[in-house]
N, C-alpha and C. Protein backbone atom coordinates (compact mmCIF):
# COMPACT_ATOMS: atom_id res chain seq x y z
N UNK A 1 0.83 -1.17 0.00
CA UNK A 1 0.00 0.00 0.00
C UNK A 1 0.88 1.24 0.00
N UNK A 2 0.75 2.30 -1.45
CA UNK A 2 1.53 3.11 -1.19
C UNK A 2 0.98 4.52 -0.16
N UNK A 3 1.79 5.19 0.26
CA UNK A 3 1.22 6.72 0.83
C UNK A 3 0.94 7.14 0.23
N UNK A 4 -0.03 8.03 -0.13
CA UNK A 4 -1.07 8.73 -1.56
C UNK A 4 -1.31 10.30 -0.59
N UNK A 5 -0.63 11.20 -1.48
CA UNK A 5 -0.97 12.57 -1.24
C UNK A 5 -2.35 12.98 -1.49
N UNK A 6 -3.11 13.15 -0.82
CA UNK A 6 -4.09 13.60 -0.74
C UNK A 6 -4.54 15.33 -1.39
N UNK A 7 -5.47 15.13 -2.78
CA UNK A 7 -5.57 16.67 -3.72
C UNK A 7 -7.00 17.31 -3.40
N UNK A 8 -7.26 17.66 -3.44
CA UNK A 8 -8.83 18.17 -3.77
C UNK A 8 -9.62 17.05 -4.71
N UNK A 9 -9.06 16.73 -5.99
CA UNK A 9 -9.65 16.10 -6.63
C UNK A 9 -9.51 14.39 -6.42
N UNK A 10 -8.59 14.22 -4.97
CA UNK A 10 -8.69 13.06 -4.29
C UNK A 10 -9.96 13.37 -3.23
N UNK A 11 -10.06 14.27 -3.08
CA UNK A 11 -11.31 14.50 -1.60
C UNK A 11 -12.69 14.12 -2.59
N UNK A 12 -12.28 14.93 -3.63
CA UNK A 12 -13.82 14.97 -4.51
C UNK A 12 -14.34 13.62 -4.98
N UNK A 13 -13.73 12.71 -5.11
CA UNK A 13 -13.37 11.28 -5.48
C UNK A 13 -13.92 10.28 -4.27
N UNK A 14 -13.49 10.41 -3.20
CA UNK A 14 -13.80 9.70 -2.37
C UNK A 14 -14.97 10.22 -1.53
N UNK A 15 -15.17 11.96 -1.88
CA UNK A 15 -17.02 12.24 -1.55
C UNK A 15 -18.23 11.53 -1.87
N UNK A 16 -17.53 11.63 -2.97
CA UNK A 16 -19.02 10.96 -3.92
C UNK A 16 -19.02 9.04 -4.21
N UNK A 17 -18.00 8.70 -4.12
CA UNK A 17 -18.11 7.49 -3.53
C UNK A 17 -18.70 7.23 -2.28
N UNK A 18 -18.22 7.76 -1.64
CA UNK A 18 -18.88 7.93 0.20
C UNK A 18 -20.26 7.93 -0.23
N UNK A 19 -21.21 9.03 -0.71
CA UNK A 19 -22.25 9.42 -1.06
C UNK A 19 -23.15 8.47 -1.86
N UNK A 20 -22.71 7.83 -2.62
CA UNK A 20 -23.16 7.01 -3.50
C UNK A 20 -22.78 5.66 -2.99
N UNK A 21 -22.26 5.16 -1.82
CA UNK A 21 -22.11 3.94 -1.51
C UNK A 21 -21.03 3.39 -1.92
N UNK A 22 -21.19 2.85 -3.38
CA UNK A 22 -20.10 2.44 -4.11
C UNK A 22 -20.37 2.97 -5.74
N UNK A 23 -19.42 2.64 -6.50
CA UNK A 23 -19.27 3.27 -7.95
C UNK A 23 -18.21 2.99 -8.65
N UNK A 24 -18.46 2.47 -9.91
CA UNK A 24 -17.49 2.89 -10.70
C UNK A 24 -16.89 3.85 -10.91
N UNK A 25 -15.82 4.18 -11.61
CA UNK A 25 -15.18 5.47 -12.33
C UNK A 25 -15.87 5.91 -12.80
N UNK A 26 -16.83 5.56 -13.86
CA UNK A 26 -17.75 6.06 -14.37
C UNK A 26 -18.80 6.99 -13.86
N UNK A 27 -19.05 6.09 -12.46
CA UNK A 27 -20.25 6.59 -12.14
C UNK A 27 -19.89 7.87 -11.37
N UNK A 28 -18.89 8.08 -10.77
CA UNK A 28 -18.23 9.01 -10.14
C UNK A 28 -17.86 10.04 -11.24
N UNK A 29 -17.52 9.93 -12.28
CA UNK A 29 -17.33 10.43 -13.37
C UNK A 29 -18.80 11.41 -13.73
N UNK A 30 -19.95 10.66 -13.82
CA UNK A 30 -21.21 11.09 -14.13
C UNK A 30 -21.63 11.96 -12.63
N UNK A 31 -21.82 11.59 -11.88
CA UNK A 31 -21.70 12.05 -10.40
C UNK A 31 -21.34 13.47 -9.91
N UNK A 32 -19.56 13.94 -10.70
CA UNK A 32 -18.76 14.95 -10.86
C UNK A 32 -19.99 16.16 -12.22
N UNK A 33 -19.72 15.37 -13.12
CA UNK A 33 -20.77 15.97 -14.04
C UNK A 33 -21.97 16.75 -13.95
N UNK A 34 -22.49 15.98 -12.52
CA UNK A 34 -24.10 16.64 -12.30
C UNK A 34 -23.89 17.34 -11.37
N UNK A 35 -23.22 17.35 -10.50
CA UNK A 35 -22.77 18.25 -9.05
C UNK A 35 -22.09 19.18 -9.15
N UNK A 36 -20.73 19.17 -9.16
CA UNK A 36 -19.61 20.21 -9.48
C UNK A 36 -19.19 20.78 -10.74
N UNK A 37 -19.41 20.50 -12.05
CA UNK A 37 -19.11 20.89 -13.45
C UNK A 37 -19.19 22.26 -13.32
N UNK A 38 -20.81 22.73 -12.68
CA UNK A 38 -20.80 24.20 -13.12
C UNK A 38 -19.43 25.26 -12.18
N UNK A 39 -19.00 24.20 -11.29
CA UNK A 39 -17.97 25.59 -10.51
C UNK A 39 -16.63 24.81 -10.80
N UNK A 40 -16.21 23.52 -11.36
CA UNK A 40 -15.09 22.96 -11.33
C UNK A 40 -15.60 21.96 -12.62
N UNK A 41 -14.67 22.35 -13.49
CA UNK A 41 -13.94 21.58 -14.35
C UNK A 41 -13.36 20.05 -14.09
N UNK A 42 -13.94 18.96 -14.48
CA UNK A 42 -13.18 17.85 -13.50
C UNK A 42 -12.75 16.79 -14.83
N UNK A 43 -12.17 16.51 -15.82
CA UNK A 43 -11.52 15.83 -16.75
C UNK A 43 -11.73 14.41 -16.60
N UNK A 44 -12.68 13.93 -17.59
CA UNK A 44 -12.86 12.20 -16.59
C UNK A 44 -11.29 11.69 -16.93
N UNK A 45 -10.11 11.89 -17.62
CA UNK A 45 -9.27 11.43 -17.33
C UNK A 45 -8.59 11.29 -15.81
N UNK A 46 -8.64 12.34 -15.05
CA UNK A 46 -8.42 12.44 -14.08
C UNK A 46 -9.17 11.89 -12.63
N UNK A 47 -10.65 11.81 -13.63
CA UNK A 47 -11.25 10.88 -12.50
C UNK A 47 -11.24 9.89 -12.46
N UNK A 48 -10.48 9.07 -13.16
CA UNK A 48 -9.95 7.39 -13.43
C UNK A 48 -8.74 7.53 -12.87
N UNK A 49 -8.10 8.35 -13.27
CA UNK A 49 -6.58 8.37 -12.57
C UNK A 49 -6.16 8.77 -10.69
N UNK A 50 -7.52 9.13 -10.09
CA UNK A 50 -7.42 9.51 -9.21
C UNK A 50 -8.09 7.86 -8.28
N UNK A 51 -8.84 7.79 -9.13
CA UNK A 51 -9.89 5.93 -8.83
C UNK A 51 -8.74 5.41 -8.27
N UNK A 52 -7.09 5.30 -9.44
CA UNK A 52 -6.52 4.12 -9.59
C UNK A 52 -5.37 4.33 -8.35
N UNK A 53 -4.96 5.69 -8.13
CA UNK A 53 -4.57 6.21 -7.21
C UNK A 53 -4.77 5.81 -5.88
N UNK A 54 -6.10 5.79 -5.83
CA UNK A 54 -6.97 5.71 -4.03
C UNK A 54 -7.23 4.66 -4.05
N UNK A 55 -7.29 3.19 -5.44
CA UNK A 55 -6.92 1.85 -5.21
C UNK A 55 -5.35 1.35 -4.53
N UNK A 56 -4.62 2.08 -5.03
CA UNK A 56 -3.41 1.57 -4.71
C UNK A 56 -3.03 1.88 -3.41
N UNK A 57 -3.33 3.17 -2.85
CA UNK A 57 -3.19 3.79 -1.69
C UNK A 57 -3.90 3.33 -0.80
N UNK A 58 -4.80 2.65 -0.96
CA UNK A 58 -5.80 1.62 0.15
C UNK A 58 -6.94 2.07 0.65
N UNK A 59 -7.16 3.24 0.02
CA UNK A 59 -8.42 4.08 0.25
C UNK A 59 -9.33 4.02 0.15
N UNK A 60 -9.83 2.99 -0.87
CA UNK A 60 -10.77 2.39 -2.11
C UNK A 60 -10.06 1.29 -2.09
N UNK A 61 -11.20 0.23 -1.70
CA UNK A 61 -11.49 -1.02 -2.46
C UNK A 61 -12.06 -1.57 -3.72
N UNK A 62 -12.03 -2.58 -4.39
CA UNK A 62 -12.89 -3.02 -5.60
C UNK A 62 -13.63 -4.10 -5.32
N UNK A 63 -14.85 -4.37 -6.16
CA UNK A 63 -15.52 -5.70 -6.44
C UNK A 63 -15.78 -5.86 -7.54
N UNK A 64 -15.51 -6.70 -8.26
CA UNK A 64 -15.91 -6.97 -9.59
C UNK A 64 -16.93 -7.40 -10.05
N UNK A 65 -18.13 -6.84 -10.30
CA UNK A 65 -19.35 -7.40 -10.57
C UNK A 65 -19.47 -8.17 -11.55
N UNK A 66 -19.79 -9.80 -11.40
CA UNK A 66 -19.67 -10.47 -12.50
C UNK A 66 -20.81 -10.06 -13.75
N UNK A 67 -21.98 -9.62 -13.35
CA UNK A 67 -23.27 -9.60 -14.30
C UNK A 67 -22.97 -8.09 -14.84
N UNK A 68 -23.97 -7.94 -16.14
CA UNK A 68 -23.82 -6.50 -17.27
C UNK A 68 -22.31 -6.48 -17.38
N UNK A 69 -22.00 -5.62 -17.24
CA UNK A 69 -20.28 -5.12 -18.52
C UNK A 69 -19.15 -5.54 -17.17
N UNK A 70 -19.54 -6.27 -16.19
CA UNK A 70 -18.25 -6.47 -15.22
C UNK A 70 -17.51 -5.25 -15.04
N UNK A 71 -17.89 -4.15 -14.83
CA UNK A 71 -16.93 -3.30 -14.26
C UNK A 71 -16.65 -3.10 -13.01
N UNK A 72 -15.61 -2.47 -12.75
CA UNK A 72 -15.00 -2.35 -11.22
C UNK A 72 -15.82 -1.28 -10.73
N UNK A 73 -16.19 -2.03 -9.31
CA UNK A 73 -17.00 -1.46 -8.67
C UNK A 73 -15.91 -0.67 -7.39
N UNK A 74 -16.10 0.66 -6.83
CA UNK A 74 -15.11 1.06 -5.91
C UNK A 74 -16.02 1.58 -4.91
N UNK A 75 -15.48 1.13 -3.26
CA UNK A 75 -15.79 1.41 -2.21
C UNK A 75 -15.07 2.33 -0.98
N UNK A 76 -15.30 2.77 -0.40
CA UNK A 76 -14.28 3.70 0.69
C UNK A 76 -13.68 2.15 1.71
N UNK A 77 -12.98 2.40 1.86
CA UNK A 77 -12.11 1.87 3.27
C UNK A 77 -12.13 2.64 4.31
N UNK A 78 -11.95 1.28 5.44
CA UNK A 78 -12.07 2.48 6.78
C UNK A 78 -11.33 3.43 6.69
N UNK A 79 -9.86 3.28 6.32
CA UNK A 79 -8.86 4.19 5.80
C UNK A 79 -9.37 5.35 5.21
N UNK A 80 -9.77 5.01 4.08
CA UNK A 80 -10.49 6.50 2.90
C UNK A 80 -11.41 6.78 3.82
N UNK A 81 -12.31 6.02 4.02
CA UNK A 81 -13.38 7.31 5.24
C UNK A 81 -12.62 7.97 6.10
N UNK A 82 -11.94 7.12 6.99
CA UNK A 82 -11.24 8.40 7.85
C UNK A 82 -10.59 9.66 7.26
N UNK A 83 -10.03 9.61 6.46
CA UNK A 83 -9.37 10.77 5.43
C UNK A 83 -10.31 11.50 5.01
N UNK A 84 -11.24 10.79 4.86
CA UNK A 84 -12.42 11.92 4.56
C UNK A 84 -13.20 12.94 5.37
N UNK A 85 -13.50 12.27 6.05
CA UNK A 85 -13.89 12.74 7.35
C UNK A 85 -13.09 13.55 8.11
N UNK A 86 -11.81 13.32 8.48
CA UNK A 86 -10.92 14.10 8.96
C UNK A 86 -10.52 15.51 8.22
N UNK A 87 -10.87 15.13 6.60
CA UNK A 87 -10.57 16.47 5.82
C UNK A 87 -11.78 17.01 6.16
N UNK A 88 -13.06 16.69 5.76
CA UNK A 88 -14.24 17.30 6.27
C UNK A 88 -14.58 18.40 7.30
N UNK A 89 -13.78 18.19 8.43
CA UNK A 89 -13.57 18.30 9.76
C UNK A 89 -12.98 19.49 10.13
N UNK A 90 -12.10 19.83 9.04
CA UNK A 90 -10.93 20.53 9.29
C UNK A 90 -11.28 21.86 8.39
N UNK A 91 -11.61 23.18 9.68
CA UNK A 91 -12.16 24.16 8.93
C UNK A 91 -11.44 25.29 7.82
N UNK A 92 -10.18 24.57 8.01
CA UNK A 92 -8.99 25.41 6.71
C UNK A 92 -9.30 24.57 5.69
């Protein structure tokens, strides 16, 4: 598990996962789209790259749903919640 610097567009990532339970990239992708677009610009490249990020960093878990298109499904870890929460928290 590597240490993963934590960006804004890592907080925004693991919000809406939080929020939505679990999700693909995608759906987090679509998610970003309907919520934040009008005040932030969010590149779905970056919202895959941030997914793969907060997989490796242990932040996010996967499940692979075998049924429809098998895509990776991503969840918070106690880890990523705490990070979240703790950023949440913190009024700077």
């Amino acid at each position: 598990m590597a240490d993963v610097r934590l960006t804004t567009p890592s907080y925004l990532v693991l919000g809406i996962i939080d929020k939505l339970g679990e999700a693909s990239a995608y759906d987090v992708k679509v998610e970003a789209a309907r919520t934040v677009a009008p005040f932030w610009s969010v590149p779905h490249a970056q919202v895959y790259a941030q997914c793969d990020r907060l997989l490796d960093g242990g932040l996010l878990a996967q499940v692979r749903r075998e049924s429809g298109r098998n895509r990776r499904v991503l969840a918070l870890t106690e880890r990523g919640r705490d990070a979240l929460h703790e950023w949440l928290g913190d009024p700077a």
